[in-house]
Protein backbone atom coordinates (compact mmCIF):
# COMPACT_ATOMS: atom_id res chain seq x y z
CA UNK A 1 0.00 0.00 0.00
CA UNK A 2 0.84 3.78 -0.15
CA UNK A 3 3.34 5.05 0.28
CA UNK A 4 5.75 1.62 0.58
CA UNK A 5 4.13 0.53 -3.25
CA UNK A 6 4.31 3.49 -5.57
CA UNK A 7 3.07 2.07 -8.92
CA UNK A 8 4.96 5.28 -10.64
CA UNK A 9 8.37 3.94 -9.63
CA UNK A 10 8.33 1.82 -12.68
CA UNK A 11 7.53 4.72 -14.66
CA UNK A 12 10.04 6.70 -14.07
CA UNK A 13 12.34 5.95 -16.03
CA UNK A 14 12.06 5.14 -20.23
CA UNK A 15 14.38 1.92 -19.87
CA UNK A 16 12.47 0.69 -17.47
CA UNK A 17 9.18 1.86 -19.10
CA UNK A 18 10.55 -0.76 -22.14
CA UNK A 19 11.49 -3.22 -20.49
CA UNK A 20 8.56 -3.93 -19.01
CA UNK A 21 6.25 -3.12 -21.51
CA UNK A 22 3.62 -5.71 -21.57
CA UNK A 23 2.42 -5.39 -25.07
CA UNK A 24 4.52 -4.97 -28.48
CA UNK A 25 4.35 -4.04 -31.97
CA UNK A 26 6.35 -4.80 -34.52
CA UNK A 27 6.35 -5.03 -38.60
CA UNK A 28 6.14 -8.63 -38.60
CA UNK A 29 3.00 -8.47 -37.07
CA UNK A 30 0.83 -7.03 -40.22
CA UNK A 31 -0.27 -8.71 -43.32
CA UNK A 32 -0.82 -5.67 -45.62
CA UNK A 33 -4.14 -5.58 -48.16
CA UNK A 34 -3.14 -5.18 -51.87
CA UNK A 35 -5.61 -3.91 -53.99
CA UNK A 36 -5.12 -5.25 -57.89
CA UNK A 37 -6.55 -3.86 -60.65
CA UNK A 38 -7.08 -5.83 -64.28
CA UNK A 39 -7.20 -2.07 -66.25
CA UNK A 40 -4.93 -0.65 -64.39
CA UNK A 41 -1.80 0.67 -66.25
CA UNK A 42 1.81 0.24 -65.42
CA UNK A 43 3.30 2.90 -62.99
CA UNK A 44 0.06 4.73 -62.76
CA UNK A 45 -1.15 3.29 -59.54
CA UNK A 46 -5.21 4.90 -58.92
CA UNK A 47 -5.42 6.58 -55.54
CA UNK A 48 -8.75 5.58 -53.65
CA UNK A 49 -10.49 8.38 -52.98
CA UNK A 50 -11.75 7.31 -50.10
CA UNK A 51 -8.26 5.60 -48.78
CA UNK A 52 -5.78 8.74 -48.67
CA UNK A 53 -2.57 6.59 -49.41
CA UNK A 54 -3.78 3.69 -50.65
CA UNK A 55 -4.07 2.71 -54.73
CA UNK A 56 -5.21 0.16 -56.58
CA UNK A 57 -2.18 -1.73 -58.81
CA UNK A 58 -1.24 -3.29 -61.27
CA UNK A 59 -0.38 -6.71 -61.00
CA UNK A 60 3.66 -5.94 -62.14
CA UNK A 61 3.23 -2.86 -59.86
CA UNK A 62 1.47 -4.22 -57.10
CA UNK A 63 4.12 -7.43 -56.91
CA UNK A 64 6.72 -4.51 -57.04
CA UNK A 65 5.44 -2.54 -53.74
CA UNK A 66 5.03 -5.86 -51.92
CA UNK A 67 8.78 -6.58 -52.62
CA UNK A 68 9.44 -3.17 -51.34
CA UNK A 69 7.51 -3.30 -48.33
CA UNK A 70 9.13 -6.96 -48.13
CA UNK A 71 12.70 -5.55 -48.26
CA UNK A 72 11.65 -3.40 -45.02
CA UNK A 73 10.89 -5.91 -43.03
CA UNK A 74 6.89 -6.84 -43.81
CA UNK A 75 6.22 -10.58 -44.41
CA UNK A 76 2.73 -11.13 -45.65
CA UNK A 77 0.06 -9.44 -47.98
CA UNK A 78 -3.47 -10.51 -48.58
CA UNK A 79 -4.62 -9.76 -52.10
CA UNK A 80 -7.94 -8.59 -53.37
CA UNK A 81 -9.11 -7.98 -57.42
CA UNK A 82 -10.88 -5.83 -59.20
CA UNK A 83 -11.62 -7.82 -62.76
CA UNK A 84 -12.55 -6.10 -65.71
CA UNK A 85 -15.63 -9.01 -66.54
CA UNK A 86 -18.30 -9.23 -63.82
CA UNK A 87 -20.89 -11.69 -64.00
CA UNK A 88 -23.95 -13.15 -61.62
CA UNK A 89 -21.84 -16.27 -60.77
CA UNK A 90 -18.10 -13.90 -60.07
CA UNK A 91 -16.48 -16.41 -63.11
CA UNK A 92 -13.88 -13.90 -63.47
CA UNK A 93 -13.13 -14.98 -59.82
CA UNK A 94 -12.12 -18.49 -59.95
CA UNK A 95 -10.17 -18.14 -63.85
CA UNK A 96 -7.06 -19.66 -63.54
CA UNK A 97 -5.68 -16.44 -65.56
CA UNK A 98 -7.68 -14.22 -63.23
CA UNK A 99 -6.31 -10.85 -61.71
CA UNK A 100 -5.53 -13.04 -58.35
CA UNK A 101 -4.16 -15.66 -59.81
CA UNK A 102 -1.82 -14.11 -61.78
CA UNK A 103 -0.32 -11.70 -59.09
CA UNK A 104 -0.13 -14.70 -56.60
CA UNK A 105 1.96 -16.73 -59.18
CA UNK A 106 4.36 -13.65 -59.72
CA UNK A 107 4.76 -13.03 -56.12
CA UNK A 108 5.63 -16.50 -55.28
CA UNK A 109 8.30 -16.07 -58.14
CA UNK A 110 9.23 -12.83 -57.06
CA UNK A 111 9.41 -12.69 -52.96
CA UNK A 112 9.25 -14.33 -50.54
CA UNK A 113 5.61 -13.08 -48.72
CA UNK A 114 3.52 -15.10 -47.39
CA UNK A 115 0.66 -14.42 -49.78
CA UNK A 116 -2.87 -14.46 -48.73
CA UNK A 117 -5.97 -14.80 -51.17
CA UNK A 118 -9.33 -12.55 -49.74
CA UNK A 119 -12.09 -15.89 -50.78
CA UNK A 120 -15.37 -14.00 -51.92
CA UNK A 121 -17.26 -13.00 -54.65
CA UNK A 122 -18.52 -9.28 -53.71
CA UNK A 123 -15.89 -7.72 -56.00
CA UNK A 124 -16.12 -10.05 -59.08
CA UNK A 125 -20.21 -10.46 -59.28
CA UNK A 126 -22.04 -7.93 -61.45
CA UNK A 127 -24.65 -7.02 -58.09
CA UNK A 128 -22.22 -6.83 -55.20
CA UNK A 129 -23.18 -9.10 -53.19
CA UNK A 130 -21.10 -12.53 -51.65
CA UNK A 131 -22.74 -15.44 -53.31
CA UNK A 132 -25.56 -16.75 -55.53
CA UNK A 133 -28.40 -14.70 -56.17
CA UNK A 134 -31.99 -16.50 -56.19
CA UNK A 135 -35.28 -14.40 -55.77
CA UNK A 136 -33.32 -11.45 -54.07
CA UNK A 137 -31.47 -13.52 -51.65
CA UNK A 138 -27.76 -14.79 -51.45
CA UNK A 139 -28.01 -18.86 -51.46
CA UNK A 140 -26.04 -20.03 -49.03
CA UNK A 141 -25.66 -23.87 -50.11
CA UNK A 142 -25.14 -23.19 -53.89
CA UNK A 143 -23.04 -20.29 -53.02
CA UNK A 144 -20.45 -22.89 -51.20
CA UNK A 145 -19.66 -24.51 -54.68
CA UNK A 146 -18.47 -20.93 -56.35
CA UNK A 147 -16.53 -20.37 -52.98
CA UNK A 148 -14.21 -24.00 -52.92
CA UNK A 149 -13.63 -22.78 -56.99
CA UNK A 150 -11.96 -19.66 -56.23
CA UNK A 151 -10.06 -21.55 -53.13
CA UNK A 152 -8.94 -23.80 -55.28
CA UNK A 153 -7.67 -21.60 -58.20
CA UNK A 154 -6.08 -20.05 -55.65
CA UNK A 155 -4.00 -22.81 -54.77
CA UNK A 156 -3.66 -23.88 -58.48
CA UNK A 157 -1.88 -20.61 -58.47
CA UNK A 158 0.41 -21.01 -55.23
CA UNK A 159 -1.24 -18.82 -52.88
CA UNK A 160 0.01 -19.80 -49.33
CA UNK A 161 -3.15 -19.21 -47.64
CA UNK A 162 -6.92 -18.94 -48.51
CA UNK A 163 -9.22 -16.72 -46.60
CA UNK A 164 -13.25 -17.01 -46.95
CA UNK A 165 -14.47 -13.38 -45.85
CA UNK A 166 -18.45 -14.15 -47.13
CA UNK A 167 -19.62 -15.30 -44.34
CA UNK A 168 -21.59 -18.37 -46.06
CA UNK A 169 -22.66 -21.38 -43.04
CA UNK A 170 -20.49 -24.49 -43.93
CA UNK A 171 -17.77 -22.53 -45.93
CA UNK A 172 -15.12 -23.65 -44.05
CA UNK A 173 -15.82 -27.57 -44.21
CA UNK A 174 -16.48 -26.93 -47.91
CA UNK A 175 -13.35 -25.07 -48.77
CA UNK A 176 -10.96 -27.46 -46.54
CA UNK A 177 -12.92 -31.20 -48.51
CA UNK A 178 -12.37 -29.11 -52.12
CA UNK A 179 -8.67 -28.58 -51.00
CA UNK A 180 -7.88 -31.88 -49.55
CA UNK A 181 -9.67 -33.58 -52.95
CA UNK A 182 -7.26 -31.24 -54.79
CA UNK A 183 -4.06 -32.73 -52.69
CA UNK A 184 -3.99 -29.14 -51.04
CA UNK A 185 -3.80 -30.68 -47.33
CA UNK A 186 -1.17 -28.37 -46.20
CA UNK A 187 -2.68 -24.95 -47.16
CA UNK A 188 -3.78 -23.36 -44.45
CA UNK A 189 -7.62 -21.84 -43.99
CA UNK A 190 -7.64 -18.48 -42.15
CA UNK A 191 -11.33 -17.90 -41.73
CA UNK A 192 -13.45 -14.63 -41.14
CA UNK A 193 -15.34 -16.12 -38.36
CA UNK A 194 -16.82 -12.75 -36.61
CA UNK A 195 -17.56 -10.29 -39.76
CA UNK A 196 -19.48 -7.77 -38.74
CA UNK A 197 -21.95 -6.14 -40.79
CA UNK A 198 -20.41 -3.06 -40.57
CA UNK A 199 -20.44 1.42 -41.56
CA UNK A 200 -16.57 0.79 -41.08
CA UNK A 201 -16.41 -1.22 -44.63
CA UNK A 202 -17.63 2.20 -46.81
CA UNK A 203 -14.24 2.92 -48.08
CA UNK A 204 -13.60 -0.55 -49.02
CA UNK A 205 -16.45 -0.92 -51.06
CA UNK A 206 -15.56 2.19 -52.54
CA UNK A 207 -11.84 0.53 -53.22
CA UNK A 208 -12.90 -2.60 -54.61
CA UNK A 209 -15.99 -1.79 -56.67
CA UNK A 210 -17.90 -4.23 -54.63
CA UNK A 211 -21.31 -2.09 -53.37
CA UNK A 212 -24.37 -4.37 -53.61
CA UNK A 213 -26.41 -2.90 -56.40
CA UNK A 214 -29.73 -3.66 -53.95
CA UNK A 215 -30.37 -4.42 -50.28
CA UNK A 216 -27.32 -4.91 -48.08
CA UNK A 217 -25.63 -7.98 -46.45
CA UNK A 218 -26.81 -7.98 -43.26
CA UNK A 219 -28.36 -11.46 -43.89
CA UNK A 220 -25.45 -13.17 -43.78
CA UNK A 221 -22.83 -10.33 -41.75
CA UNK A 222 -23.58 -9.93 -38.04
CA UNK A 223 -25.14 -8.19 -36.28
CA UNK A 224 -22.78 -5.09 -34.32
CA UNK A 225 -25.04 -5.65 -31.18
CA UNK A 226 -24.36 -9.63 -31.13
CA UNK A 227 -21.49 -10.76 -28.76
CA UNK A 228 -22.44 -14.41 -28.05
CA UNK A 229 -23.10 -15.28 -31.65
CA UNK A 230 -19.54 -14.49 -32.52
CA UNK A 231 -18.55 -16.89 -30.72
CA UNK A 232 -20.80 -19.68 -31.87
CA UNK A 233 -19.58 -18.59 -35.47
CA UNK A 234 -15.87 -18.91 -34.53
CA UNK A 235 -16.77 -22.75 -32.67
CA UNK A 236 -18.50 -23.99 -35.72
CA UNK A 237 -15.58 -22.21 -38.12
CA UNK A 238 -12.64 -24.28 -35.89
CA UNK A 239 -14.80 -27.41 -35.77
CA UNK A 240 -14.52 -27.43 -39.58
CA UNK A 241 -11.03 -27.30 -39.80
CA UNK A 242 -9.95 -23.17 -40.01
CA UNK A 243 -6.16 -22.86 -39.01
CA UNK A 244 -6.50 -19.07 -38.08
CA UNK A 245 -9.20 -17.03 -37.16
CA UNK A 246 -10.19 -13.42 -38.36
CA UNK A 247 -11.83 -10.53 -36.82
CA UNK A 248 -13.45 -8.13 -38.53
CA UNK A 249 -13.64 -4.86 -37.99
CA UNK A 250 -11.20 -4.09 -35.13
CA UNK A 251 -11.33 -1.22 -32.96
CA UNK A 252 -15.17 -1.60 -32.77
CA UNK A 253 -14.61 -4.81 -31.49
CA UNK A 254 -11.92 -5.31 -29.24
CA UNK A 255 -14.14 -7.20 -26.73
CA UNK A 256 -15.06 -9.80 -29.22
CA UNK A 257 -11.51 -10.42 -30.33
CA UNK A 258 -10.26 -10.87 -26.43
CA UNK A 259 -13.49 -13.12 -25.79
CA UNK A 260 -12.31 -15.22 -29.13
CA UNK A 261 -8.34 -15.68 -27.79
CA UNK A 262 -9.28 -16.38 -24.50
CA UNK A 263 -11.82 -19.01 -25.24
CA UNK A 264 -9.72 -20.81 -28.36
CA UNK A 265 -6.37 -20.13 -28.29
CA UNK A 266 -5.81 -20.27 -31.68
CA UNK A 267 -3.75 -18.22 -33.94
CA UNK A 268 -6.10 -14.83 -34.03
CA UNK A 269 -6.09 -12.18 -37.01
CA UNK A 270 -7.90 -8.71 -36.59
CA UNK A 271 -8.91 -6.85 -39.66
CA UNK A 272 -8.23 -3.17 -38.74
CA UNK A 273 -10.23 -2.45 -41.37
CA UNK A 274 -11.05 0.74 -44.72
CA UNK A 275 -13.17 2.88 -41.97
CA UNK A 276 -11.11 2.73 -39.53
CA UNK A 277 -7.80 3.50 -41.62
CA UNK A 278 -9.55 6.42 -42.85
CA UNK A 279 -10.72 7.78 -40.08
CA UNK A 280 -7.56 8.42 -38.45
CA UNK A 281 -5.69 9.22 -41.63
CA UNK A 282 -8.17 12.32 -41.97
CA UNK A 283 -7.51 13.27 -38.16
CA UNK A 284 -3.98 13.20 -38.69
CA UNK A 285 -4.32 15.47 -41.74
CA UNK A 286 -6.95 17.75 -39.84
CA UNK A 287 -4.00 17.90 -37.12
CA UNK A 288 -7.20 16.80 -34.65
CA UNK A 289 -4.51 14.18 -33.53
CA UNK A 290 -1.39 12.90 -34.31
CA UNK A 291 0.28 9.46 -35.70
CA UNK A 292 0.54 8.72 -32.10
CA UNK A 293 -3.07 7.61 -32.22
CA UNK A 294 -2.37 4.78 -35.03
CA UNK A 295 0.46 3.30 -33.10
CA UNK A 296 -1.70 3.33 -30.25
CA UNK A 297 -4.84 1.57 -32.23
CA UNK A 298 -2.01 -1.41 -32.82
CA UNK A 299 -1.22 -1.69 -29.62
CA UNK A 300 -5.02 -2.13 -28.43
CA UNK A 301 -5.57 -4.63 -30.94
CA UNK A 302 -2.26 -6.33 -30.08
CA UNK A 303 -3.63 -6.03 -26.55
CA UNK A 304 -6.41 -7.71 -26.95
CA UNK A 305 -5.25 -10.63 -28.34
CA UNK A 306 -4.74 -10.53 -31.59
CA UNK A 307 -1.06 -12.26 -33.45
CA UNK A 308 -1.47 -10.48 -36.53
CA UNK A 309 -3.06 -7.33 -37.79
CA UNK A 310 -4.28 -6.65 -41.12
CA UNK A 311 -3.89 -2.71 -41.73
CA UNK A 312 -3.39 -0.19 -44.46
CA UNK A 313 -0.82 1.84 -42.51
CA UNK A 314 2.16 -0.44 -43.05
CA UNK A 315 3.58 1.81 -45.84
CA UNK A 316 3.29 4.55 -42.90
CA UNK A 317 4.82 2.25 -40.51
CA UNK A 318 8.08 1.76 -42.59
CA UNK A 319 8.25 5.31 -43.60
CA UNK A 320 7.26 4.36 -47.50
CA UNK A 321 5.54 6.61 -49.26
């Protein structure tokens, strides 16, 4: 007690202050989301609009920033495309000569990332939304079929790891038997087992074409105001084999994602996701706060349990412009 224990002691001093920091950051930590572009030109990357910072590549440019974010120290990127051809069934999607494919096969060549492939079918059908349309509704069971396609093109291509973000009941099992058939056993399934159905995703669908040309997706997101059903989703997700599990958004949800770790103890991922990145990107450039605030949102996430965070700011991070 007071006055013997002073709690400031430790304080003090900045040496001590690091040494016994509890929770740490570093670069190795992120996975960084690559937007690729099928009519996008050579060295004319497209800023977002939405994303201060962010573009949407080529697939020669975007394999070129990953191998320069690489050579500072990052060691994984998940990948997301924008296809020129979109169709009711997201063909474009699961072609072997697809925008994916084709940047996961020269990455593979070309670094040495741990690539990760974003499974859905949002940005590749022609009304926005994650799977099948029948009578104004996404099919969940016929949807499953489309979803083990792109996994497996995926693979075909060499992608490291797949990782379902539609939210579909069943996905996982049917992704893991359509790799296994496919002698695929050892790549790995990082699931999206608590997406939210969330404001926080606006610039991304802004980034990826992807906004569903009627209703929304709140029949197969969750709900923000649902705590327990996360983690239902996340049991049925690891009973079906996922090796990882994702989080998505973050900052929103930091009570979920601590809830998750504590009760699996699996490898966890949070998705700090478009909303958030922009968000404090414009009250940085509004001077309303300072960087300090994202290195602070890491170490919250970080905090709460997550192994790995998927963020935009890694070119910030490593000083890359």
């Amino acid at each position: 007690m007071f006055p013997v224990t002073r709690m400031r002691r430790m304080r003090s001093d900045e040496r001590l202050r690091e040494m016994f920091c509890e929770t740490s950051v570093d670069i190795s930590d992120f996975i960084y989301p690559l937007y690729i572009k099928e009519s996008a030109e050579d060295g004319t990357p497209e800023e977002i609009s939405t994303m201060p910072g962010q573009y949407r590549y080529s697939v020669n440019d975007a394999v070129e920033f990953a191998g320069l974010l690489e050579d500072s120290g990052l060691k994984s990127v998940i990948l997301f495309g924008i296809p020129d051809h979109k169709d009711a069934v997201a063909s474009s999607a699961h072609d072997p000569n697809g925008i994916i494919q084709q940047t996961i096969r020269q990455l593979k060549e070309q670094t040495d990332l741990v690539v990760l492939g974003d499974v859905c079918m949002c940005e590749y059908t022609d009304h926005g939304h994650c799977g099948i349309i029948r009578d104004n509704y996404v099919q969940n069971d016929e949807t499953l079929d489309y979803l083990s396609r792109i996994a497996v093109s995926y693979a075909d291509a060499g992608v490291d790891v797949v990782a379902p973000s539609d939210m579909m009941d069943g996905r996982v099992a049917a992704i893991r038997d359509a790799l296994d058939t496919n002698d695929y056993i050892n790549t790995p399934i990082f699931s999206y087992a608590a997406k939210y159905a969330s404001t926080f995703y606006a610039p991304f669908r802004d980034a990826a074409d992807s906004t569903p040309s009627f209703g929304d997706r709140k029949s197969y997101q969750m709900d923000p105001g649902n705590f327990n059903e996360a983690i239902r989703e996340v049991e049925l997700d690891v009973y079906e084999g996922t090796d990882a599990i994702i989080v998505k958004p973050a900052l929103a949800y930091l009570d979920v994602l601590r809830e998750i770790k504590n009760t699996f103890k699996m490898p966890t991922v949070a998705y700090q996701v478009s909303g958030e990145y922009s968000m404090i990107t414009a009250g940085i450039e509004k001077g309303y706060i300072t960087e300090d605030l994202m290195y602070e949102s890491f170490t919250s996430i970080k905090r709460a349990g997550a192994d790995m965070i998927i963020s935009y700011f890694v070119p910030q991070i490593l000083g890359i412009e």
